[in-house]
C-alpha atoms as a PDB file:
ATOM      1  CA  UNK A   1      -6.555  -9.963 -16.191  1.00  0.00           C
ATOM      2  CA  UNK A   2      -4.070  -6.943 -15.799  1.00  0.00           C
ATOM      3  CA  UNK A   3      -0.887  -6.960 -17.732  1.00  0.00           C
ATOM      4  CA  UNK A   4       1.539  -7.597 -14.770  1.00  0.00           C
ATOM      5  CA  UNK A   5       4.903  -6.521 -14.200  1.00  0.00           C
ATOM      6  CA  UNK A   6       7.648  -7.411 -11.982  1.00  0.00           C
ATOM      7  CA  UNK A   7      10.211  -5.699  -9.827  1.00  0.00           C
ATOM      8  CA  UNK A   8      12.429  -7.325  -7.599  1.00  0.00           C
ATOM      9  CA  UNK A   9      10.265 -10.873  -7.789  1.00  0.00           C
ATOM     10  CA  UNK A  10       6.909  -9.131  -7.025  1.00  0.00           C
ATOM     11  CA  UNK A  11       4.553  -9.094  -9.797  1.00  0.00           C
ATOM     12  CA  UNK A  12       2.716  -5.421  -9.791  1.00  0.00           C
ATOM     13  CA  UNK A  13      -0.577  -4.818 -11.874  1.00  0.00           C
ATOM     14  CA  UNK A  14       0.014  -1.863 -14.651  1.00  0.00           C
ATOM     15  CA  UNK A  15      -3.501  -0.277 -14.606  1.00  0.00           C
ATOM     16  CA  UNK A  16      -4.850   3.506 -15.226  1.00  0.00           C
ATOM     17  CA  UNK A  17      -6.062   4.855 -11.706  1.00  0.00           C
ATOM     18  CA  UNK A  18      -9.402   4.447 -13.439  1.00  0.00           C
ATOM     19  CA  UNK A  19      -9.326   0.907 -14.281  1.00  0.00           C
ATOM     20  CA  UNK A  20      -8.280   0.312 -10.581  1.00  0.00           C
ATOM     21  CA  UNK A  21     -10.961   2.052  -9.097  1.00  0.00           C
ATOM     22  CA  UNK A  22     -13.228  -0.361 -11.139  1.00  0.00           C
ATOM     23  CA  UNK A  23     -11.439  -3.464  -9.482  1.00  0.00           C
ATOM     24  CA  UNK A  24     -11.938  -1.349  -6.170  1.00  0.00           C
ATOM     25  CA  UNK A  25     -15.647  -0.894  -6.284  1.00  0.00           C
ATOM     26  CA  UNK A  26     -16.206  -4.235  -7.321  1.00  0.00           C
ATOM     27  CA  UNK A  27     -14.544  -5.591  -4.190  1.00  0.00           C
ATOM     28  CA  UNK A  28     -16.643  -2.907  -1.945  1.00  0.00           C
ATOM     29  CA  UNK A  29     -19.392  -4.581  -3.494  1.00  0.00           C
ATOM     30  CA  UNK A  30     -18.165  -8.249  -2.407  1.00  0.00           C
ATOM     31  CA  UNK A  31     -17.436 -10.507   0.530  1.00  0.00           C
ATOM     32  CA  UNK A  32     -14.595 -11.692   1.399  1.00  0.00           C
ATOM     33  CA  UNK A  33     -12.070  -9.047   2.358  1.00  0.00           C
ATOM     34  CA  UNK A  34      -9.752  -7.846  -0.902  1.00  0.00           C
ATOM     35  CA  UNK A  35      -6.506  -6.543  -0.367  1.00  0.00           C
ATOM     36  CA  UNK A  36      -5.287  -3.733  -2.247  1.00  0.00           C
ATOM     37  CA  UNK A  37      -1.272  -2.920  -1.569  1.00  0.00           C
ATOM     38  CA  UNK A  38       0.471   0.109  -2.536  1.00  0.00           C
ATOM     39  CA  UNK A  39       4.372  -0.689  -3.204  1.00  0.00           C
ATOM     40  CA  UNK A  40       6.784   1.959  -2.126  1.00  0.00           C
ATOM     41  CA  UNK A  41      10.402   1.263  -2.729  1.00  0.00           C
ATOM     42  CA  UNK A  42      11.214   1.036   0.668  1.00  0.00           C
ATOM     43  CA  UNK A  43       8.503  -1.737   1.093  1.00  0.00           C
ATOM     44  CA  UNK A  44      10.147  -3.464  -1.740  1.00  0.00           C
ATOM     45  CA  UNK A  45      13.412  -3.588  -0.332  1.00  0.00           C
ATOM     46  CA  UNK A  46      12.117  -4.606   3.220  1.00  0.00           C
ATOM     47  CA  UNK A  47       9.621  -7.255   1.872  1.00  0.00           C
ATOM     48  CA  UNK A  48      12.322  -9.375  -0.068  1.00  0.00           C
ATOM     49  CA  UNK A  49      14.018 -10.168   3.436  1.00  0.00           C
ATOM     50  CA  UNK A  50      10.987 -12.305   4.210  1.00  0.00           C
ATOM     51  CA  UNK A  51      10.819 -15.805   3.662  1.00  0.00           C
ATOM     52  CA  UNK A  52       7.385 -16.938   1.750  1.00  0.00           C
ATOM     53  CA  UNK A  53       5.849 -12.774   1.948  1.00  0.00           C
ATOM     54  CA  UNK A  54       6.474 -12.750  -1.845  1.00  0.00           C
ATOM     55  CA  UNK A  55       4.404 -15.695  -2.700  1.00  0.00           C
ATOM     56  CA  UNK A  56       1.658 -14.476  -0.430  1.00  0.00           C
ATOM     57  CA  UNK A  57       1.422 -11.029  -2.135  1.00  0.00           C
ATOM     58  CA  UNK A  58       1.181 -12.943  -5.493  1.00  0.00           C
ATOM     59  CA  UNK A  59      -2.345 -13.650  -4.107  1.00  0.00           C
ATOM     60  CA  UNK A  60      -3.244 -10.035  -2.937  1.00  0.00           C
ATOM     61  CA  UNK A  61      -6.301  -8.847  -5.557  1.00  0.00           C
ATOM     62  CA  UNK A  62      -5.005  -5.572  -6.270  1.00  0.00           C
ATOM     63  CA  UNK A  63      -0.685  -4.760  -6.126  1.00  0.00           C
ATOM     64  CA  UNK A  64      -0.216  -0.935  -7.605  1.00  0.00           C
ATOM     65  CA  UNK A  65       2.977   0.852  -7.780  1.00  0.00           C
ATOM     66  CA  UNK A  66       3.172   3.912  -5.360  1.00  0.00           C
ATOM     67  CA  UNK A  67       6.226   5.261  -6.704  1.00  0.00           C
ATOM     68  CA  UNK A  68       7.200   6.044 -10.571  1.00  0.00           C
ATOM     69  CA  UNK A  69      10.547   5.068  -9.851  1.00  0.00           C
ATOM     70  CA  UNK A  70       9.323   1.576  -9.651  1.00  0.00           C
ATOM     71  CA  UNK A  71       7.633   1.474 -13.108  1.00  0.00           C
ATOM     72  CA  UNK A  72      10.619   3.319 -14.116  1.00  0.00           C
ATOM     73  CA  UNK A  73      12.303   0.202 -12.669  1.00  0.00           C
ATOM     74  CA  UNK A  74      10.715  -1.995 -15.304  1.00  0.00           C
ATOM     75  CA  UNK A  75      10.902   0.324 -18.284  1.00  0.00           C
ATOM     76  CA  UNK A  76       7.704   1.542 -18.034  1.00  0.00           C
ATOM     77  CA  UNK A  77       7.635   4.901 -20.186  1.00  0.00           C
ATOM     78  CA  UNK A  78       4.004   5.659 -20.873  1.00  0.00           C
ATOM     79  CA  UNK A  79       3.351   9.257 -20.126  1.00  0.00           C
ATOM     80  CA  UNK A  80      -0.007   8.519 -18.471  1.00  0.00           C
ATOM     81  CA  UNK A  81       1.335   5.878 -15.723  1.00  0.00           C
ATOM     82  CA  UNK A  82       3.841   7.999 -14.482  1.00  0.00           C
ATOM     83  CA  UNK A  83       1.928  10.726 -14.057  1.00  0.00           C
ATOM     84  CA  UNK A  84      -0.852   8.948 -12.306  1.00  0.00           C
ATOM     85  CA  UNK A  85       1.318   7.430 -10.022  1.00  0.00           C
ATOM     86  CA  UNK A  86       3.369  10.448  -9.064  1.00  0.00           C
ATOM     87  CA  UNK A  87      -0.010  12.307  -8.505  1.00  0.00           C
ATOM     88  CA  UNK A  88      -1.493   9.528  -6.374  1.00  0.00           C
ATOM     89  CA  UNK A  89      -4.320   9.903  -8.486  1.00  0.00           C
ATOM     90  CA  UNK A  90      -5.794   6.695  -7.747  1.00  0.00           C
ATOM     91  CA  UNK A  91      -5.634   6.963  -3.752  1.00  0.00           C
ATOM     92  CA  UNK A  92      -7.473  10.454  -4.662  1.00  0.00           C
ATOM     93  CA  UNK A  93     -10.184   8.693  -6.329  1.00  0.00           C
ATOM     94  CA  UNK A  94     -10.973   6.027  -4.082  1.00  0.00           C
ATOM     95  CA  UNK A  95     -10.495   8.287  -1.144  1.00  0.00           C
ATOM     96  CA  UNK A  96     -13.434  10.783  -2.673  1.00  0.00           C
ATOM     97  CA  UNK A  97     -15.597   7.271  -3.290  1.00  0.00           C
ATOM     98  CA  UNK A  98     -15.251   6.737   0.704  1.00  0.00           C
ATOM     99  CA  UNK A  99     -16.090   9.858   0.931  1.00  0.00           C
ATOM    100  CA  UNK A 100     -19.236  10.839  -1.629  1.00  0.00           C
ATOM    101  CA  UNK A 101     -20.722   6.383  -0.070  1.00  0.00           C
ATOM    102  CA  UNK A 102     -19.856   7.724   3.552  1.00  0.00           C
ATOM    103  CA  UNK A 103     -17.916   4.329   3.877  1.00  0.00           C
ATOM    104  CA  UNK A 104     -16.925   3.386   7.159  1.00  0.00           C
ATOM    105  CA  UNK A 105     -13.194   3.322   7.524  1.00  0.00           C
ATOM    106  CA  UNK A 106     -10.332   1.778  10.410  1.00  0.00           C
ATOM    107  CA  UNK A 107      -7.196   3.331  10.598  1.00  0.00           C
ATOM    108  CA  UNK A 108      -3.915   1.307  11.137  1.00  0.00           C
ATOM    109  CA  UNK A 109      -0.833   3.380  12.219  1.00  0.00           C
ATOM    110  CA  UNK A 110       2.553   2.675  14.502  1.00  0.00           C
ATOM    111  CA  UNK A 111       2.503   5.967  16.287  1.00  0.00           C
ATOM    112  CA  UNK A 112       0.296   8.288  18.413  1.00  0.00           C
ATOM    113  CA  UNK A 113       1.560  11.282  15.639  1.00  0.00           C
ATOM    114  CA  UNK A 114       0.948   9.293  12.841  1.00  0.00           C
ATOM    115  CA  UNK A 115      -2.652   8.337  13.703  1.00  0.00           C
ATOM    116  CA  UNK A 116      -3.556  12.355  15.000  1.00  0.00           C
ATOM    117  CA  UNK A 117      -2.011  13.183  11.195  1.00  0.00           C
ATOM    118  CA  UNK A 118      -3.847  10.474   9.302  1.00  0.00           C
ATOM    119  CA  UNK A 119      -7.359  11.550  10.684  1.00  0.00           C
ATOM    120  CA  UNK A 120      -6.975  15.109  10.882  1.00  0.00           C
ATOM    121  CA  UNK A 121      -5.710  14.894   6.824  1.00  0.00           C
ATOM    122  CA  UNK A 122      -8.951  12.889   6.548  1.00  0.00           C
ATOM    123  CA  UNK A 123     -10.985  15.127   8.190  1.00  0.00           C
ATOM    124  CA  UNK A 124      -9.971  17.953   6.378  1.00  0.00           C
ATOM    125  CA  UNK A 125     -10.107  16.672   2.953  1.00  0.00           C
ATOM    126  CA  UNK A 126     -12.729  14.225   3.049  1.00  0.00           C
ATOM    127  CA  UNK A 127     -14.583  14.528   6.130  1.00  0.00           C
ATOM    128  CA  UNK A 128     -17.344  12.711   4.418  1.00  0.00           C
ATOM    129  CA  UNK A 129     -15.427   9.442   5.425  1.00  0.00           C
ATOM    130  CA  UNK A 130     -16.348   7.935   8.822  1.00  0.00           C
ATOM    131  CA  UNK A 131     -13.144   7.029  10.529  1.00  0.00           C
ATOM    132  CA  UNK A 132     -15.143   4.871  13.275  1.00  0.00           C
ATOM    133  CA  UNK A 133     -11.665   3.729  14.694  1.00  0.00           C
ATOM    134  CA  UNK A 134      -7.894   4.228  15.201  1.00  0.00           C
ATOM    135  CA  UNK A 135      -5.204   1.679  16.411  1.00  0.00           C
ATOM    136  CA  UNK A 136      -1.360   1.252  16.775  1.00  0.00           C
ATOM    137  CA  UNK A 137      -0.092  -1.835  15.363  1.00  0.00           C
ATOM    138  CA  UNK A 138       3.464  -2.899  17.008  1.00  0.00           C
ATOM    139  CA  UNK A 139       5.909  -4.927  15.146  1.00  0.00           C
ATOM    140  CA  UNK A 140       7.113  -6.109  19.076  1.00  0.00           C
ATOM    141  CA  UNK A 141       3.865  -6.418  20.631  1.00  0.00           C
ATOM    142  CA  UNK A 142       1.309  -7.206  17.957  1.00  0.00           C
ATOM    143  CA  UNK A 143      -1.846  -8.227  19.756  1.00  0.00           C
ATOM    144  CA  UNK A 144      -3.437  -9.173  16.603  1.00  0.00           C
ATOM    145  CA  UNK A 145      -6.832 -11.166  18.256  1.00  0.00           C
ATOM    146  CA  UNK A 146      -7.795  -7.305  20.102  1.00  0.00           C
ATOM    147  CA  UNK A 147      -7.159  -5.317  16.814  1.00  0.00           C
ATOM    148  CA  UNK A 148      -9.105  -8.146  14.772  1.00  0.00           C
ATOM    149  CA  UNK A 149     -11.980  -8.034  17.110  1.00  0.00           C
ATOM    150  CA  UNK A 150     -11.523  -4.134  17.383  1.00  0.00           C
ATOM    151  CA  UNK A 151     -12.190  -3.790  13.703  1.00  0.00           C
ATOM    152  CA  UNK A 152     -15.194  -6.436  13.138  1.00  0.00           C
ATOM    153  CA  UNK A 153     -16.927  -4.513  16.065  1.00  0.00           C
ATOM    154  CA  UNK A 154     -16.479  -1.662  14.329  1.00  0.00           C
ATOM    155  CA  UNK A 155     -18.490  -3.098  10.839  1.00  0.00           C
ATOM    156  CA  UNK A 156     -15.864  -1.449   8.613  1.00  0.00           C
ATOM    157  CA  UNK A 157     -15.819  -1.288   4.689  1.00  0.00           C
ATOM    158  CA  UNK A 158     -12.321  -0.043   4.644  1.00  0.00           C
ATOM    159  CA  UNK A 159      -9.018  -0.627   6.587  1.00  0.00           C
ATOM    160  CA  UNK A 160      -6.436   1.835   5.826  1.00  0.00           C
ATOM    161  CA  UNK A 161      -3.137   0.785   6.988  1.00  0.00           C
ATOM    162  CA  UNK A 162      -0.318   2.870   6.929  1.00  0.00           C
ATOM    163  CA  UNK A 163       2.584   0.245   8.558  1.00  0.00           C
ATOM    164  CA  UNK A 164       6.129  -0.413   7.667  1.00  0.00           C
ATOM    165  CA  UNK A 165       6.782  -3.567   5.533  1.00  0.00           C
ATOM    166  CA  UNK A 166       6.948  -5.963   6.014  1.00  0.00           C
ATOM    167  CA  UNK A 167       4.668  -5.204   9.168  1.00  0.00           C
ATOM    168  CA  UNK A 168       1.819  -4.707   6.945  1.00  0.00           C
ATOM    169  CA  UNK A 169       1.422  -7.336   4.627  1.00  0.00           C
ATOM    170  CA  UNK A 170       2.240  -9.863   7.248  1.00  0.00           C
ATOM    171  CA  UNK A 171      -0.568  -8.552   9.439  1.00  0.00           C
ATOM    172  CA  UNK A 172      -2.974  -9.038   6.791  1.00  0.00           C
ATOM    173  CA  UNK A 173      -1.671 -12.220   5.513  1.00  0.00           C
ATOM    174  CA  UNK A 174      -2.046 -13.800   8.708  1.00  0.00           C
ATOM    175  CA  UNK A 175      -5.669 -12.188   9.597  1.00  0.00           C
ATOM    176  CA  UNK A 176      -7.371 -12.183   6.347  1.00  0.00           C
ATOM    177  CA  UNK A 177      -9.894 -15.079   6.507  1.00  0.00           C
ATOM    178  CA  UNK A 178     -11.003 -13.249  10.546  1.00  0.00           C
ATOM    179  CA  UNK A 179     -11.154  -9.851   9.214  1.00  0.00           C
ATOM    180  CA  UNK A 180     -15.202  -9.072   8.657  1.00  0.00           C
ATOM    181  CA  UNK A 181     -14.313  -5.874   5.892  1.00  0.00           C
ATOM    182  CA  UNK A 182     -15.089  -5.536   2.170  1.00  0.00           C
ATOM    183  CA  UNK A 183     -11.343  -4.140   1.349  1.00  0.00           C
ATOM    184  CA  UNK A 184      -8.127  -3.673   3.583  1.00  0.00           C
ATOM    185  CA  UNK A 185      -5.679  -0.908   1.620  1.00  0.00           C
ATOM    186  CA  UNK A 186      -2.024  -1.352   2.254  1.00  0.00           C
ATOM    187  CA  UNK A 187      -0.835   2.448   1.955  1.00  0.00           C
ATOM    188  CA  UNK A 188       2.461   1.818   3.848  1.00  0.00           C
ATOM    189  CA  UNK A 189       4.569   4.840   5.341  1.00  0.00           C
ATOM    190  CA  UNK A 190       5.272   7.152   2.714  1.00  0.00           C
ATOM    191  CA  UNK A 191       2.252   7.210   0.745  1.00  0.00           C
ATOM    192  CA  UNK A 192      -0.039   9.540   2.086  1.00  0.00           C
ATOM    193  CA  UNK A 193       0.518  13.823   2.454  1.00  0.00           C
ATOM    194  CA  UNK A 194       0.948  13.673   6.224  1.00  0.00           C
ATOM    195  CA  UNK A 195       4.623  13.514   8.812  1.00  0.00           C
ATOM    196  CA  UNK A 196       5.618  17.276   8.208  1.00  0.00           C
ATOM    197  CA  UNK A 197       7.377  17.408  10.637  1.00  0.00           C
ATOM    198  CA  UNK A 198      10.390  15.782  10.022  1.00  0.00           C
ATOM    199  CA  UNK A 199      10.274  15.842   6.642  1.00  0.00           C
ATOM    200  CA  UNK A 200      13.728  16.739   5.660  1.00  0.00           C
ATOM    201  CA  UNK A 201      14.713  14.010   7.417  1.00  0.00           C
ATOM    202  CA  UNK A 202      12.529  12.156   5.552  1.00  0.00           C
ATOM    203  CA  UNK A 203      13.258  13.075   2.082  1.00  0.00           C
ATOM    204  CA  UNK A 204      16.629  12.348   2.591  1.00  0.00           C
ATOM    205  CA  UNK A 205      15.934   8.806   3.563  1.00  0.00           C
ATOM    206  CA  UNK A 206      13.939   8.515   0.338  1.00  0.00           C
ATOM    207  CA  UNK A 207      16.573   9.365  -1.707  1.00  0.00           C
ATOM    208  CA  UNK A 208      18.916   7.022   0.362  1.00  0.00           C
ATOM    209  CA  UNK A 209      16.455   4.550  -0.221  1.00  0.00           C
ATOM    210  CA  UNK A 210      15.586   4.963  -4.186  1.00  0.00           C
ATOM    211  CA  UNK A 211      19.736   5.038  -5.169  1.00  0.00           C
ATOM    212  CA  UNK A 212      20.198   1.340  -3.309  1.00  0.00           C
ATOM    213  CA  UNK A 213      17.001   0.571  -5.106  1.00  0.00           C
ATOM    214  CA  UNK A 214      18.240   1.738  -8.437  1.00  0.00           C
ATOM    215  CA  UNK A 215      21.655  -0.237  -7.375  1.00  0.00           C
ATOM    216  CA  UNK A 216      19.901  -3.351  -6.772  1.00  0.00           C
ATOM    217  CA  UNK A 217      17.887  -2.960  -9.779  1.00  0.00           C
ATOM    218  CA  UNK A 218      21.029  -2.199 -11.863  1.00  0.00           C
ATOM    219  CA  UNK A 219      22.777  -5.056 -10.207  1.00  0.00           C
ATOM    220  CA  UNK A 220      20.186  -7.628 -11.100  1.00  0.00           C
ATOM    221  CA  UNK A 221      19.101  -6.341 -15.044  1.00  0.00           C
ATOM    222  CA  UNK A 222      23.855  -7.045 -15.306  1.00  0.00           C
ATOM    223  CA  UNK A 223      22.949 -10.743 -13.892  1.00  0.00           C
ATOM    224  CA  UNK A 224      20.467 -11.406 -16.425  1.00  0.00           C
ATOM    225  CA  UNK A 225      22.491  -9.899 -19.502  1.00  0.00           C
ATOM    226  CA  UNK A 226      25.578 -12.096 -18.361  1.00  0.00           C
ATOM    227  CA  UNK A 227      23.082 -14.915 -18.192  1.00  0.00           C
ATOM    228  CA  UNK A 228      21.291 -14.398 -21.871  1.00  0.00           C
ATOM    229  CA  UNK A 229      24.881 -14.425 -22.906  1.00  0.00           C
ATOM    230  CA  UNK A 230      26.210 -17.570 -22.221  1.00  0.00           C
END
């Protein structure tokens, strides 16, 4: 068992990027499908709006931080933690072990631009990888049966998603006892090196997003010292 900790009421596993890609290959090596989710803080934010998604990611098999301001959320301080997680050393490492196995991979995206970005990154870094499929997944029109039966035809070991939360972990929640794959990895939309264009944009809505997360926090650690007081 991981040593767990917990930011805004989800519980997050504190593990070296080496002792997750342990966890990892053991699940490539095992049936049913695992779930591995990356957190972001803007999938934090979005995934406490949903009633019961909370309780369902207590039960992924694998929750990592994808952001050091979340362990710096929970007073995590350890040099080697943060700098993992900054680095996205563990994505590195498991995306070289798809790579080096030539593991069969489906890619999840919500754009056309988004899915030309995610496979050309992967093509170009670790071309190794057999991307055997690409689909958009709509929040408004989900069609969730064709993408299910899209991906089983396609005898995956991998599903990369790269959705908005709670788009993600709702899409896997519902289809994870149909879905024939060793390990579905919830990246979410600001994980991986790709959307240049844009990107000021999109820096600024990171930082818009980590100061109301730092608020919350902040707001909530006040609640609990007025509570230990009475």
């Amino acid at each position: 068992m991981s040593e767990k900790i917990n930011v805004l009421d989800i519980e997050i596993d504190k593990l070296t990027a080496k002792e997750s890609m342990k966890e990892s290959i053991e699940y490539m090596m095992s049936e049913p499908v695992s779930i591995i989710e990356m957190v972001t803080v803007d999938g934090l934010m979005q995934m406490g709006e949903v009633q019961n998604l909370k309780e369902e990611i207590s039960r992924f098999e694998l929750v990592l931080a994808g952001d050091k301001t979340i362990l710096e959320a929970a007073e995590v301080t350890e040099r080697r933690y943060l700098q993992e997680t900054e680095n996205r050393t563990f994505l590195k490492m498991f995306f070289r072990y798809l790579h080096k196995n030539h593991k069969r991979v489906y890619l999840l995206v919500e754009t056309e631009e988004e899915g030309e970005e995610f496979y050309n990154y992967l093509e170009s870094c670790y071309s190794g990888m057999q991307a055997v499929g690409l689909a958009k997944v709509s929040a408004q029109n989900r069609a969730d049966d064709m993408l299910v039966n899209a991906i089983n035809g396609g005898e995956v070991d991998c599903v990369l998603a790269a959705l908005s939360a709670p788009l993600q972990e709702e899409f896997i929640v519902k289809n994870r006892g149909v879905l024939n794959t060793r390990i579905w990895l919830g990246l979410g939309k600001d994980i991986l090196p790709v959307g240049r264009r844009g990107a000021g944009q999109k820096k600024f809505t990171q930082f818009f997003m980590k100061h109301i997360f730092k608020k919350e926090i902040e707001k909530r650690k006040r609640i609990q010292q007025a509570y230990a007081a009475k």
